[in-house]
C-alpha atoms as a PDB file:
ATOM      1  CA  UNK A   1     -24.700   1.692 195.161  1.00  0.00           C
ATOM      2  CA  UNK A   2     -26.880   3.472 192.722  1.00  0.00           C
ATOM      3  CA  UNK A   3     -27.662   7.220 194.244  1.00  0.00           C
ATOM      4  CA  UNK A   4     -31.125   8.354 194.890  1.00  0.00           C
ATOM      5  CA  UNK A   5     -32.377  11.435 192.730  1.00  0.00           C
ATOM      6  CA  UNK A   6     -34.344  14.160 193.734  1.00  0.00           C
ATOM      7  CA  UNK A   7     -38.411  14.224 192.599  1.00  0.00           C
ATOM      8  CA  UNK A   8     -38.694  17.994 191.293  1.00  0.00           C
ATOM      9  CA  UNK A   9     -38.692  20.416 194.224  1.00  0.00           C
ATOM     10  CA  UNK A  10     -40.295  17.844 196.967  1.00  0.00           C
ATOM     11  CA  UNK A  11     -38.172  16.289 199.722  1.00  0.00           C
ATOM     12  CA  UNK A  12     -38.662  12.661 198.339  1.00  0.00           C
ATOM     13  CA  UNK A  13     -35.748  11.047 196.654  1.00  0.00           C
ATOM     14  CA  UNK A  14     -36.396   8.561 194.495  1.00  0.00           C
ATOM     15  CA  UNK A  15     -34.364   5.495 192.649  1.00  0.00           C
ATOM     16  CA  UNK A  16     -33.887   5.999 188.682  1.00  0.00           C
ATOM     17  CA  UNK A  17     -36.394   3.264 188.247  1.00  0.00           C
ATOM     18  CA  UNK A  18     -40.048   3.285 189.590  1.00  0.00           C
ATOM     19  CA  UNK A  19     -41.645  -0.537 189.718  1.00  0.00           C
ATOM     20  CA  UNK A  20     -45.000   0.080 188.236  1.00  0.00           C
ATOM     21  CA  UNK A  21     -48.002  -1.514 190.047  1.00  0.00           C
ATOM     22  CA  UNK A  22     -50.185  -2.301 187.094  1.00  0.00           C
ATOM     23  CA  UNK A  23     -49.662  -6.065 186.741  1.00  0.00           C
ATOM     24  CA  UNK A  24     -50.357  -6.875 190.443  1.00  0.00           C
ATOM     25  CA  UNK A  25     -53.190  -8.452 190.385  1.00  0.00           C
ATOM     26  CA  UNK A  26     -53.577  -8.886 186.644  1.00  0.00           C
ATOM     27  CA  UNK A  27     -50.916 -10.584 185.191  1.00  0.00           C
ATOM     28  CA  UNK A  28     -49.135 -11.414 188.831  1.00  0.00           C
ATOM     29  CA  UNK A  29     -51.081 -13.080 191.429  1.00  0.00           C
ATOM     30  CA  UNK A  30     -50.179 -11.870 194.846  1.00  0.00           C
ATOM     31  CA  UNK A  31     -47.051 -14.427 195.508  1.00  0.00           C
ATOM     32  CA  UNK A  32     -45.558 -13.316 192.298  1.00  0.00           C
ATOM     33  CA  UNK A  33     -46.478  -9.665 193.198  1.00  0.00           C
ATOM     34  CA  UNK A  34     -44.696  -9.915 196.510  1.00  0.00           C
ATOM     35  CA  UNK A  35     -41.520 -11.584 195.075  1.00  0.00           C
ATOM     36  CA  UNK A  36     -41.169  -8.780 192.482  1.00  0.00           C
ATOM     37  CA  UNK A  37     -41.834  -6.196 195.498  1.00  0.00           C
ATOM     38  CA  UNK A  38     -39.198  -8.027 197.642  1.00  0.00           C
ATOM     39  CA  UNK A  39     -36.786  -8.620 194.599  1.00  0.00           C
ATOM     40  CA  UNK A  40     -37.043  -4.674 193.638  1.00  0.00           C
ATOM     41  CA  UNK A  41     -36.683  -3.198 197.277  1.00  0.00           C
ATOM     42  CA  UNK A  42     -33.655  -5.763 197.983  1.00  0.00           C
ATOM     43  CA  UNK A  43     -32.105  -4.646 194.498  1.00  0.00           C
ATOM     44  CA  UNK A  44     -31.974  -1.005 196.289  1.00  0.00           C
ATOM     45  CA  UNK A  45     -35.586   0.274 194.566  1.00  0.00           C
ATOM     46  CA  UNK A  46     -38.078   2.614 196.729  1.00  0.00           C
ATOM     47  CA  UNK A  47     -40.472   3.771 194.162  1.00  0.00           C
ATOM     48  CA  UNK A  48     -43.491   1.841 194.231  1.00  0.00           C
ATOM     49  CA  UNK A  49     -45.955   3.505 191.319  1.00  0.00           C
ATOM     50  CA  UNK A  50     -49.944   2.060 191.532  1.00  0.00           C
ATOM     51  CA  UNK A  51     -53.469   3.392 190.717  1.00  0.00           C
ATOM     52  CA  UNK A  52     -57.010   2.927 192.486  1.00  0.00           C
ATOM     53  CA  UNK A  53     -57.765   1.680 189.080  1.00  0.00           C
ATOM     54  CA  UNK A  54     -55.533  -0.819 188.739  1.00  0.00           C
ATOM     55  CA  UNK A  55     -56.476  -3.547 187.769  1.00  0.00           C
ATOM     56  CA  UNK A  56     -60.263  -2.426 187.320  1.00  0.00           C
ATOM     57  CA  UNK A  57     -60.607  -4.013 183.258  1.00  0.00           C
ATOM     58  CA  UNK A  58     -59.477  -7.394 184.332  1.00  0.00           C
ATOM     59  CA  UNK A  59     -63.012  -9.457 184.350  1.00  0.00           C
ATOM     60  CA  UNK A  60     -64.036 -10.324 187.715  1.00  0.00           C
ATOM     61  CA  UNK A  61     -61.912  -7.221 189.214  1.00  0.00           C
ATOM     62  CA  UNK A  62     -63.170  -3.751 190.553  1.00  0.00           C
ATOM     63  CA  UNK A  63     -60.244  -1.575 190.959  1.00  0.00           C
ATOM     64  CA  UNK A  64     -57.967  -1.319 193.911  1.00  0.00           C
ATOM     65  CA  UNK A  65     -56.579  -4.990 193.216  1.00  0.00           C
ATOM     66  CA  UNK A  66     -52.888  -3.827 193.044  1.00  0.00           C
ATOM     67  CA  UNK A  67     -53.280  -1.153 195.907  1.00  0.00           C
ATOM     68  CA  UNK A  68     -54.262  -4.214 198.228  1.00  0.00           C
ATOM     69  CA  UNK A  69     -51.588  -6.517 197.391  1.00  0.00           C
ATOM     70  CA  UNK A  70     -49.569  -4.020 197.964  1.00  0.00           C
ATOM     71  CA  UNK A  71     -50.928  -2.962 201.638  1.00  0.00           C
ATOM     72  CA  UNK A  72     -50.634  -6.819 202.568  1.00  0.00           C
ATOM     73  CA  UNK A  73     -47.021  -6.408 201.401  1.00  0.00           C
ATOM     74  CA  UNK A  74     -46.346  -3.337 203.798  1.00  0.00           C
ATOM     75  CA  UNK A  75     -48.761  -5.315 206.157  1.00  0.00           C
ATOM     76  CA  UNK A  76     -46.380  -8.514 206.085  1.00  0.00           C
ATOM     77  CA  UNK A  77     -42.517  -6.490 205.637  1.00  0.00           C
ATOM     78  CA  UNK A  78     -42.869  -3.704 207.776  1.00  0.00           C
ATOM     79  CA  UNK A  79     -41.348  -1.597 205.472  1.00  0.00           C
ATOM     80  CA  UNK A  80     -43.869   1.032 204.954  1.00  0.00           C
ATOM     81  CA  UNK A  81     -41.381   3.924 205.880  1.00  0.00           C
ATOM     82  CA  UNK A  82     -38.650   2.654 203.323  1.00  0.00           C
ATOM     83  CA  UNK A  83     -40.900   2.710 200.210  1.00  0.00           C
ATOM     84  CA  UNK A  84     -41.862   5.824 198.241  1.00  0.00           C
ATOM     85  CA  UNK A  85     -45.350   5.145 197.551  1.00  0.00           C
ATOM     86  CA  UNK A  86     -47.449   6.637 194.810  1.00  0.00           C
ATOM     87  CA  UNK A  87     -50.893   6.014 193.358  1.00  0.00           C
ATOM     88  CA  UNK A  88     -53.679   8.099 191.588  1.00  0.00           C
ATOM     89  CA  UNK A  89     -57.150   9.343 191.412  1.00  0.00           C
ATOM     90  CA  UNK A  90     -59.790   9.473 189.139  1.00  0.00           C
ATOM     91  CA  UNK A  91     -60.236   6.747 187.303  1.00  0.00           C
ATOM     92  CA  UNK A  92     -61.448   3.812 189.692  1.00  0.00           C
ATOM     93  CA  UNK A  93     -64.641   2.847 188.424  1.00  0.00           C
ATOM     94  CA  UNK A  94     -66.464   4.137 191.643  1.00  0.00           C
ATOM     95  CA  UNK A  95     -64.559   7.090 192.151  1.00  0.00           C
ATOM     96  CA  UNK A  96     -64.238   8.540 188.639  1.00  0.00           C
ATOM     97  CA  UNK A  97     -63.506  12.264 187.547  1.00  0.00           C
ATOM     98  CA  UNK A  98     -61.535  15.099 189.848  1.00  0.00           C
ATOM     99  CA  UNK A  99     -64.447  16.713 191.801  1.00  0.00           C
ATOM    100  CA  UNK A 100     -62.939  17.760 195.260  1.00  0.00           C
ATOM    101  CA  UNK A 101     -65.552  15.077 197.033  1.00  0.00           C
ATOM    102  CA  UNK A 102     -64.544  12.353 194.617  1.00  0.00           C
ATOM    103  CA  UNK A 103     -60.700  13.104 195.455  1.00  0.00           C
ATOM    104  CA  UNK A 104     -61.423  13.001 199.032  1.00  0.00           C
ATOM    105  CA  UNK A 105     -63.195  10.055 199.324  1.00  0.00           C
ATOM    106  CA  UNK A 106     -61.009   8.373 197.186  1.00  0.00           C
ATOM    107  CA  UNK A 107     -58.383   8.908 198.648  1.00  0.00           C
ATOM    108  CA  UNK A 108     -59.786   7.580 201.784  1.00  0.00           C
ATOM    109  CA  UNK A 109     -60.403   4.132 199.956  1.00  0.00           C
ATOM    110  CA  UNK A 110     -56.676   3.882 198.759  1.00  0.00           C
ATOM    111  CA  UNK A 111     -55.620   4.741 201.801  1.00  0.00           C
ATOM    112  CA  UNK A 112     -57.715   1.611 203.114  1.00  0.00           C
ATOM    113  CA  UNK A 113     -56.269  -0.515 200.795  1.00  0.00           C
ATOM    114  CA  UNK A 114     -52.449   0.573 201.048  1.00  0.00           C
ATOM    115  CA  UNK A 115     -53.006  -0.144 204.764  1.00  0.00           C
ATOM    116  CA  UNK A 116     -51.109   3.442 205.515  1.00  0.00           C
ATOM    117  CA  UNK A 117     -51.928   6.226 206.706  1.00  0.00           C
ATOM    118  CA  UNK A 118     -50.436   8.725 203.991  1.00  0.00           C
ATOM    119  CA  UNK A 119     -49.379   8.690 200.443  1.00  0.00           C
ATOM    120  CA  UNK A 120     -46.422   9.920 199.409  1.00  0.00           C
ATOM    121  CA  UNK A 121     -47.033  11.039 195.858  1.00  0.00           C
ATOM    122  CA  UNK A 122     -50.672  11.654 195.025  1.00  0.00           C
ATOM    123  CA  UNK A 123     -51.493  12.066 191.088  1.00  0.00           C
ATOM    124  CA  UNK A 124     -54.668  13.215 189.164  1.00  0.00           C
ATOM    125  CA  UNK A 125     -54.627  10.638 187.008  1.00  0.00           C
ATOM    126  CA  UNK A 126     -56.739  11.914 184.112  1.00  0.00           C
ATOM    127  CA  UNK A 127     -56.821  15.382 184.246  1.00  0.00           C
ATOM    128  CA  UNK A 128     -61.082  16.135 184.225  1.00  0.00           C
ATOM    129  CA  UNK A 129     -62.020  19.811 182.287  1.00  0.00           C
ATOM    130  CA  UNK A 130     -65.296  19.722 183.667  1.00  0.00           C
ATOM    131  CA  UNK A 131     -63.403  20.466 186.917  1.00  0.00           C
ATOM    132  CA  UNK A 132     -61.883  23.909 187.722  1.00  0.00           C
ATOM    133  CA  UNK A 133     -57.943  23.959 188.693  1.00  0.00           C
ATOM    134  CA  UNK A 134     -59.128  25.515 191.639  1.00  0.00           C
ATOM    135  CA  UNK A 135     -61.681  23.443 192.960  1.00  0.00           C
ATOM    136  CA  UNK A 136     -58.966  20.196 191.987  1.00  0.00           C
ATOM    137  CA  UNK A 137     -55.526  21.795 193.796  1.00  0.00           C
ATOM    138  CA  UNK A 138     -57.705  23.264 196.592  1.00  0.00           C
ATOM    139  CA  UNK A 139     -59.010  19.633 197.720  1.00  0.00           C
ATOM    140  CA  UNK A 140     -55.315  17.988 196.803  1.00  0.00           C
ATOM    141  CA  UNK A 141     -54.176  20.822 199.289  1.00  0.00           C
ATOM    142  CA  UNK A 142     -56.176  19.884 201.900  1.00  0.00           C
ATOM    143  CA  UNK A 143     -54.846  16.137 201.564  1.00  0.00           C
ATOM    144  CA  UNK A 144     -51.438  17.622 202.078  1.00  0.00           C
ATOM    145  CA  UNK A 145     -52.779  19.703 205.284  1.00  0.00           C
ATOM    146  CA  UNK A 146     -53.827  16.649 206.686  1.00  0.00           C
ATOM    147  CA  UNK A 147     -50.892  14.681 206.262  1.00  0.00           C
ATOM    148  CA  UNK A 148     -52.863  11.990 204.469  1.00  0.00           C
ATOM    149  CA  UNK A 149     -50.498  13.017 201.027  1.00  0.00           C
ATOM    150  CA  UNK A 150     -46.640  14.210 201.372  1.00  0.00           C
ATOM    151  CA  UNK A 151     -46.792  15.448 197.724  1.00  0.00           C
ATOM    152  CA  UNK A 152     -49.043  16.226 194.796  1.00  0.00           C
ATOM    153  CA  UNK A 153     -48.934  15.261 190.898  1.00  0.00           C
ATOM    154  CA  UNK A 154     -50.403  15.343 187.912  1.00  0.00           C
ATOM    155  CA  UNK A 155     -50.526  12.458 184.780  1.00  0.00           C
ATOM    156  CA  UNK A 156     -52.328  12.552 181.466  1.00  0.00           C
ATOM    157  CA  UNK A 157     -52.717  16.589 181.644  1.00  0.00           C
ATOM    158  CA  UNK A 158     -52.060  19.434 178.613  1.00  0.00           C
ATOM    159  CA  UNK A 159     -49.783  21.706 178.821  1.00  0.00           C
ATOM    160  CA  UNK A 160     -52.208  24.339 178.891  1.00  0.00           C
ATOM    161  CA  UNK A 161     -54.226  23.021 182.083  1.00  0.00           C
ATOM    162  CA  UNK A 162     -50.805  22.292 184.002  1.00  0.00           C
ATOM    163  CA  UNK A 163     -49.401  26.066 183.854  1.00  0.00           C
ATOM    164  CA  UNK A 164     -53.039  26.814 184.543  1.00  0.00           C
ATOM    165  CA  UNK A 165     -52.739  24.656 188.241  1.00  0.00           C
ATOM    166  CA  UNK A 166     -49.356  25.928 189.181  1.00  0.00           C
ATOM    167  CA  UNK A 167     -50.136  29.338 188.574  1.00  0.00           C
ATOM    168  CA  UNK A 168     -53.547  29.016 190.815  1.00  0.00           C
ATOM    169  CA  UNK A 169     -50.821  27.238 193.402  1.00  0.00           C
ATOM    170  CA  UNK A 170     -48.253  29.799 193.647  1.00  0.00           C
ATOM    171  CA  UNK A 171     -50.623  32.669 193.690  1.00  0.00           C
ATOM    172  CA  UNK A 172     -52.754  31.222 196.515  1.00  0.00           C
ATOM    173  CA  UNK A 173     -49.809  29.789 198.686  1.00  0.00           C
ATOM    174  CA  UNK A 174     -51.600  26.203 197.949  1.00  0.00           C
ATOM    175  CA  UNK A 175     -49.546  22.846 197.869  1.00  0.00           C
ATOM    176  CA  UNK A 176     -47.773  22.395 194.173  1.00  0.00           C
ATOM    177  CA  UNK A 177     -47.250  20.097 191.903  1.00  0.00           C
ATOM    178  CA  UNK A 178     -44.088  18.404 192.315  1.00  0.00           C
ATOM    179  CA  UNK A 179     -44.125  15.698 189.083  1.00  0.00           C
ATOM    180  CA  UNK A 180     -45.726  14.954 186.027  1.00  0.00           C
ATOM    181  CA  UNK A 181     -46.303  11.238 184.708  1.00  0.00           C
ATOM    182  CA  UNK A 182     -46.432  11.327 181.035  1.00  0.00           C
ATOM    183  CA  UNK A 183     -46.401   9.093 178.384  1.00  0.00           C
ATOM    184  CA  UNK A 184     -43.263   8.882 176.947  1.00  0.00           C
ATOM    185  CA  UNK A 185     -40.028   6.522 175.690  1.00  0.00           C
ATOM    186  CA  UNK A 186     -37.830   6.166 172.721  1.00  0.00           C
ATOM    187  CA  UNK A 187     -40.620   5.060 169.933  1.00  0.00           C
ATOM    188  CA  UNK A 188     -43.056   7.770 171.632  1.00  0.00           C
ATOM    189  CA  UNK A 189     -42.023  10.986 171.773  1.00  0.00           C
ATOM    190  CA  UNK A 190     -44.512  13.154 170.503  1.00  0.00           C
ATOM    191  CA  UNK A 191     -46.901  13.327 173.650  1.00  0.00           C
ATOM    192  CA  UNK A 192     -43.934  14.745 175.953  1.00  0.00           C
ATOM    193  CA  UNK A 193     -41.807  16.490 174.076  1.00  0.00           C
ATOM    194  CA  UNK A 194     -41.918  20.346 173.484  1.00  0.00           C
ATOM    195  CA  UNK A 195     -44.898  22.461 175.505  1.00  0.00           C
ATOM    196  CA  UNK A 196     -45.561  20.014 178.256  1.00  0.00           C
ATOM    197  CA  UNK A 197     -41.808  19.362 178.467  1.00  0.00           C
ATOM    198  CA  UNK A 198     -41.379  23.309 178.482  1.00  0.00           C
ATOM    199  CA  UNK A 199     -43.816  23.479 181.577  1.00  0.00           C
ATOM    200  CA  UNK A 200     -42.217  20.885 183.249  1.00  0.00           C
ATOM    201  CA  UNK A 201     -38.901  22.034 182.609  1.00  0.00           C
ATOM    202  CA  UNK A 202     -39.577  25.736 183.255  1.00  0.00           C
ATOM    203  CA  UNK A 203     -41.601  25.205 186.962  1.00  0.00           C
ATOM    204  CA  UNK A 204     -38.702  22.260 187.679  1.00  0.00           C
ATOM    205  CA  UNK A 205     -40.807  19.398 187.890  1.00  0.00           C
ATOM    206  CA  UNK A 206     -39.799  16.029 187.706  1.00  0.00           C
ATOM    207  CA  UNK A 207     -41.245  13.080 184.913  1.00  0.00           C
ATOM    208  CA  UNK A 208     -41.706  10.268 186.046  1.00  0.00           C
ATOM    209  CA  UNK A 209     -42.728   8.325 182.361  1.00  0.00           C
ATOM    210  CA  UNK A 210     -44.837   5.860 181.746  1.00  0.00           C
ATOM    211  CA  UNK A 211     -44.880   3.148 179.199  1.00  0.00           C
ATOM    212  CA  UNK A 212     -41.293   3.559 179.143  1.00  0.00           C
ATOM    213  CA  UNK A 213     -40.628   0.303 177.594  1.00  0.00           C
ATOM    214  CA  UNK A 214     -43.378   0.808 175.135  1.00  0.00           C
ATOM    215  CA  UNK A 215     -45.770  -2.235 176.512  1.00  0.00           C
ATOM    216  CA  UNK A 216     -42.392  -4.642 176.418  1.00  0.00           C
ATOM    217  CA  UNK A 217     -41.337  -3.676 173.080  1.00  0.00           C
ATOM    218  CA  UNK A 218     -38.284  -1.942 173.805  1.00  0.00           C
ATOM    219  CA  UNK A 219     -37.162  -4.802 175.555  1.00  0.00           C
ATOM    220  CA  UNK A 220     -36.314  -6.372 172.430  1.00  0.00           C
ATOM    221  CA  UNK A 221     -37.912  -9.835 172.319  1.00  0.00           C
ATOM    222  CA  UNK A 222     -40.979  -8.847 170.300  1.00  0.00           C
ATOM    223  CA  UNK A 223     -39.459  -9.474 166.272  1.00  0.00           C
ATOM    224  CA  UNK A 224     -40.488  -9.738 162.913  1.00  0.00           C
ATOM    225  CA  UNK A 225     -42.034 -13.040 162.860  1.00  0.00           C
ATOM    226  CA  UNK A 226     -41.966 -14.333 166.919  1.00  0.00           C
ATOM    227  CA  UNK A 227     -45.173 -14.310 169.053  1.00  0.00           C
ATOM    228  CA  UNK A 228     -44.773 -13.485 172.221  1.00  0.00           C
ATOM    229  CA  UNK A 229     -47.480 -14.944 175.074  1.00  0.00           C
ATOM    230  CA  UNK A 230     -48.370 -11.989 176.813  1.00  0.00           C
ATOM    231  CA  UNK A 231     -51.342  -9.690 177.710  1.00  0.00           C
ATOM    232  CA  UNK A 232     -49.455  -6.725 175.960  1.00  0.00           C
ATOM    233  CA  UNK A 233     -48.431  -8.550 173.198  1.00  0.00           C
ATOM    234  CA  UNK A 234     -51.030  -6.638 171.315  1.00  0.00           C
ATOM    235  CA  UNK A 235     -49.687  -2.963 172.301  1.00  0.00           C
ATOM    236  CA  UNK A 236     -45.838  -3.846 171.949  1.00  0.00           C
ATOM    237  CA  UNK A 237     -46.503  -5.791 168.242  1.00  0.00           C
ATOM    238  CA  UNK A 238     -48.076  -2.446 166.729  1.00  0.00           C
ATOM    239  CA  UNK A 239     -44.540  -0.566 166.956  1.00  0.00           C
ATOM    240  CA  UNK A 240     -43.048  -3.490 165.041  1.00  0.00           C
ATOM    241  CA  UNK A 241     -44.267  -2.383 161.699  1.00  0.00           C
ATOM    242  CA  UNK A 242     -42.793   1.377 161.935  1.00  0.00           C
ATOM    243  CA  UNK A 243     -40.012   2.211 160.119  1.00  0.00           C
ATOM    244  CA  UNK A 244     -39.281   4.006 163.865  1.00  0.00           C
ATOM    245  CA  UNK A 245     -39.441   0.951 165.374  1.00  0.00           C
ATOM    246  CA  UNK A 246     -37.178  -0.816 163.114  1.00  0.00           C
ATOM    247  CA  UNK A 247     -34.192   1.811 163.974  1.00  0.00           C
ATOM    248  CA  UNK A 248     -35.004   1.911 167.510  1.00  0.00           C
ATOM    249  CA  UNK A 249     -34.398  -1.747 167.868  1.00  0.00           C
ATOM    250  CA  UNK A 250     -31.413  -1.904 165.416  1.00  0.00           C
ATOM    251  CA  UNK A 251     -29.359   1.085 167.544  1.00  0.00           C
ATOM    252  CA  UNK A 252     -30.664  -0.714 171.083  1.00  0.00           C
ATOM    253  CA  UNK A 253     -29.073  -4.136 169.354  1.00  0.00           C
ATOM    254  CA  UNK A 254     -25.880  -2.479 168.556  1.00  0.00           C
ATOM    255  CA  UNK A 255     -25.486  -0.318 171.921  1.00  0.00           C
ATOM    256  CA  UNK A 256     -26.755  -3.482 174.355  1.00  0.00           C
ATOM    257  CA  UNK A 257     -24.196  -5.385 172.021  1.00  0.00           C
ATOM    258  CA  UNK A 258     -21.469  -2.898 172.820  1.00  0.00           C
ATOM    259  CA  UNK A 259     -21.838  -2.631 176.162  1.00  0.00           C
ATOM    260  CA  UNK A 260     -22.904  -5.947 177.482  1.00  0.00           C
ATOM    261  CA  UNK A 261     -26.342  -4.761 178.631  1.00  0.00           C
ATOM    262  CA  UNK A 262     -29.920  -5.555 177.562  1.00  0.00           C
ATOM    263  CA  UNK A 263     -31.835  -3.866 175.095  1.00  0.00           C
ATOM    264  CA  UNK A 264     -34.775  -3.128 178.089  1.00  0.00           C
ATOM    265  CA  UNK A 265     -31.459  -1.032 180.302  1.00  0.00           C
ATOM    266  CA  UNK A 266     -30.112   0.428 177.524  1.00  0.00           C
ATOM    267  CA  UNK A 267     -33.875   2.120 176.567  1.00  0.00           C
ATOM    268  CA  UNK A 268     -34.586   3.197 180.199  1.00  0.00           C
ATOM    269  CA  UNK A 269     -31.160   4.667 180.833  1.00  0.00           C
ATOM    270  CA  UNK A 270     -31.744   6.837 177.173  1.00  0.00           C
ATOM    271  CA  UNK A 271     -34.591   7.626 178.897  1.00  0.00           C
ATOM    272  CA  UNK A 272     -33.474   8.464 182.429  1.00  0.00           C
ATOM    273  CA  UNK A 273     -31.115  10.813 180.640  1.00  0.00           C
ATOM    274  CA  UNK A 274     -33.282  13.103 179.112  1.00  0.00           C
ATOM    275  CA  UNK A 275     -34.347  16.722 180.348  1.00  0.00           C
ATOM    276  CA  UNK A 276     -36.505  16.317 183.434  1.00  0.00           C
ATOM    277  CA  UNK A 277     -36.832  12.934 183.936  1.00  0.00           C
ATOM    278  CA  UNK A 278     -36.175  11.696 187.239  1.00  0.00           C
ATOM    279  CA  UNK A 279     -37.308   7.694 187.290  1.00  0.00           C
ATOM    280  CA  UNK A 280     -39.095   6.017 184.201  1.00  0.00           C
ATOM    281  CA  UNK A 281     -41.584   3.501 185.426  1.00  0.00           C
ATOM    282  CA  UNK A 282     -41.538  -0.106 184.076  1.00  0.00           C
ATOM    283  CA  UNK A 283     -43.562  -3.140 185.821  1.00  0.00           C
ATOM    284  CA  UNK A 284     -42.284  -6.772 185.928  1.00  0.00           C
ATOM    285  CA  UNK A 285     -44.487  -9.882 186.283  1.00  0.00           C
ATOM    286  CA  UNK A 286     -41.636 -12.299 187.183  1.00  0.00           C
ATOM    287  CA  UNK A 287     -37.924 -11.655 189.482  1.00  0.00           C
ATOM    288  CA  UNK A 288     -36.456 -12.821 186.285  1.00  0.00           C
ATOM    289  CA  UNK A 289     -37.554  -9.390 184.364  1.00  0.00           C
ATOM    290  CA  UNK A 290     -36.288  -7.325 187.439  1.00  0.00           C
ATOM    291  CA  UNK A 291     -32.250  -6.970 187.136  1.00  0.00           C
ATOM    292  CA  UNK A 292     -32.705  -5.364 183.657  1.00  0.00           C
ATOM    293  CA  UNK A 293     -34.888  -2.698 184.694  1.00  0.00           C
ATOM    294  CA  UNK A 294     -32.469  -2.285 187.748  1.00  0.00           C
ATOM    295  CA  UNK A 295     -29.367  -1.749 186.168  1.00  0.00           C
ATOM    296  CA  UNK A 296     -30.754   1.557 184.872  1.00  0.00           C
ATOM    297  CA  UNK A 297     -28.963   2.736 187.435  1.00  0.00           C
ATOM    298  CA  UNK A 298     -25.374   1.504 186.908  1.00  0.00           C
ATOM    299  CA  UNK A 299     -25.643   2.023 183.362  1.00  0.00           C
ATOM    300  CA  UNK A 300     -24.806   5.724 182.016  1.00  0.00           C
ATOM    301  CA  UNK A 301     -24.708   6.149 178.261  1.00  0.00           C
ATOM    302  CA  UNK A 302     -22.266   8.145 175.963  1.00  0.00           C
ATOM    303  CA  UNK A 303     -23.200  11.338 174.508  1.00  0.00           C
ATOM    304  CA  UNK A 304     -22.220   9.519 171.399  1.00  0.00           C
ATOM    305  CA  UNK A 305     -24.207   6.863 172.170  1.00  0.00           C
ATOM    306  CA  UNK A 306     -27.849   9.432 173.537  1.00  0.00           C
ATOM    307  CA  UNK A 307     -27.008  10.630 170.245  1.00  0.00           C
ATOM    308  CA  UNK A 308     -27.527   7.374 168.066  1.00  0.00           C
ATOM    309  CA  UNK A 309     -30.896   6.471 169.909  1.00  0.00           C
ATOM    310  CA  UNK A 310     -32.157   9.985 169.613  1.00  0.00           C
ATOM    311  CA  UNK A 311     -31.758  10.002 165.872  1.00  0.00           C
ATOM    312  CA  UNK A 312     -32.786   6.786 165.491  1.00  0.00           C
ATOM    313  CA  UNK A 313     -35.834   7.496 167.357  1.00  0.00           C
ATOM    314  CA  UNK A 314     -36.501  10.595 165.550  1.00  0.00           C
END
């Protein structure tokens, strides 16, 4: 059985591979959104990852789409206790930005739509300038006071604005954060790596990254010359004219080859083994895309092998 890890210095303990929320209600209606919930949790998965927002820029939508589907699930399994549950603020349409009454009274609606009564990992989705650290930890505090959020994170932040919050944190006793969602995987390194890694590393908090199969394309089916129908076909195609992406796929071939896995585990558990990373996030539409993303936890590369996909990723 694959073993739980540890999110940063919080009590929650996580599997290597968070199912990310962001196709339910999008590209998965809510039958194929519960069957991927069911299929993940059954497949020894408790890290649900969602977003007010999601799925706000689908026409027709609002925001809080995948939140819902995913209270009905709770609703209908009665497995709210089982699940580490996270999901962000400041980005639904109606609650936009990080002002400490926009975080409360968003919070409030996801909490509505999750059908729970607490969160277990609350992000800042964007981090907003226009709002002091203060006024933004202070009001994520009092979230934690109330036991409407366990613990507190941040996504899309500098480095600069991150030391800034933990600093304000630890001087004024305030909740912390525990994790840091940032964009990262083997043909996008740049955002990550170096100061905001250094932060991270430094103030042990956990990444949790997303886009970790680069939109699909470290997966391997998007080549030179195959269309692929799908609504991040778009995203996933633009890495296929690198040089980068080239040598990514070529080393993922060759490992995946070696070691009878697919090209999708063999990315995830490169990235699972990096510094700080505790559980890279990857969404599925269909059960059928699930036991890849799984067996990031039964598969444990070489250094030899780290080594190859590093370079190649370089």
């Amino acid at each position: 059985m694959t073993s739980l890890r540890k999110l940063g210095p919080s009590d929650l303990e996580v599997f290597p591979l968070s199912l990310g929320g962001n196709v339910f209600g999008w590209t998965a209606d809510e039958a194929q959104s519960f069957a991927v919930l069911d299929a993940y949790t059954a497949g020894g998965g408790n890290f649900v990852d969602t977003a007010d927002a999601y799925s706000a820029w689908v026409p027709g939508n609002e925001g809080g789409e995948s939140e819902t589907i995913i209270g009905r699930w709770f609703a209908a399994r009665g497995n709210r206790s089982e699940v580490v549950l996270a999901t962000k603020v400041g980005a639904h349409p109606r609650f936009k930005g990080l002002a400490a009454a926009n975080i409360k009274a968003a919070a409030e609606a996801s909490l509505r739509r999750l059908d729970t009564d607490y969160i277990d990992l609350y992000y800042t989705h964007y981090d907003d300038p226009s709002v002091p650290v203060e006024e933004i930890i202070t009001a994520l505090d009092g979230l934690v006071r109330e036991g409407k959020v366990r613990a507190i994170a941040a996504s899309n932040i500098s480095p600069e604005r991150l030391q800034e919050s933990l600093e304000f944190s630890d001087r004024e006793g305030l909740a912390r954060y525990v994790a840091l969602q940032p964009h990262y995987n083997l043909v996008s390194r740049d955002t990550y790596e170096g100061q905001l890694q250094d932060v991270a590393s430094r103030n042990g908090l956990a990444a949790v990254p997303y886009y970790a199969l680069a939109s699909g394309f470290l997966t391997g089916k998007y080549r030179p010359g195959t269309k692929v129908d799908s609504a991040r076909a778009e995203g996933a195609g633009k890495h296929l004219g690198t040089e980068r992406g080239v040598r990514v796929l070529a080393a993922l071939d060759e490992i995946a080859g070696a070691r009878g896995a697919e090209a999708a585990t063999v990315a995830l558990a490169w990235l699972a083994a990096q510094p700080t990373v505790a559980a890279p996030i990857a969404s599925a539409r269909t059960v059928d895309q699930l036991p890849a993303l799984l067996a990031v936890g039964e598969l444990t590369l070489t250094d030899a092998e780290l080594s190859k996909l590093t370079q190649a990723s370089a």
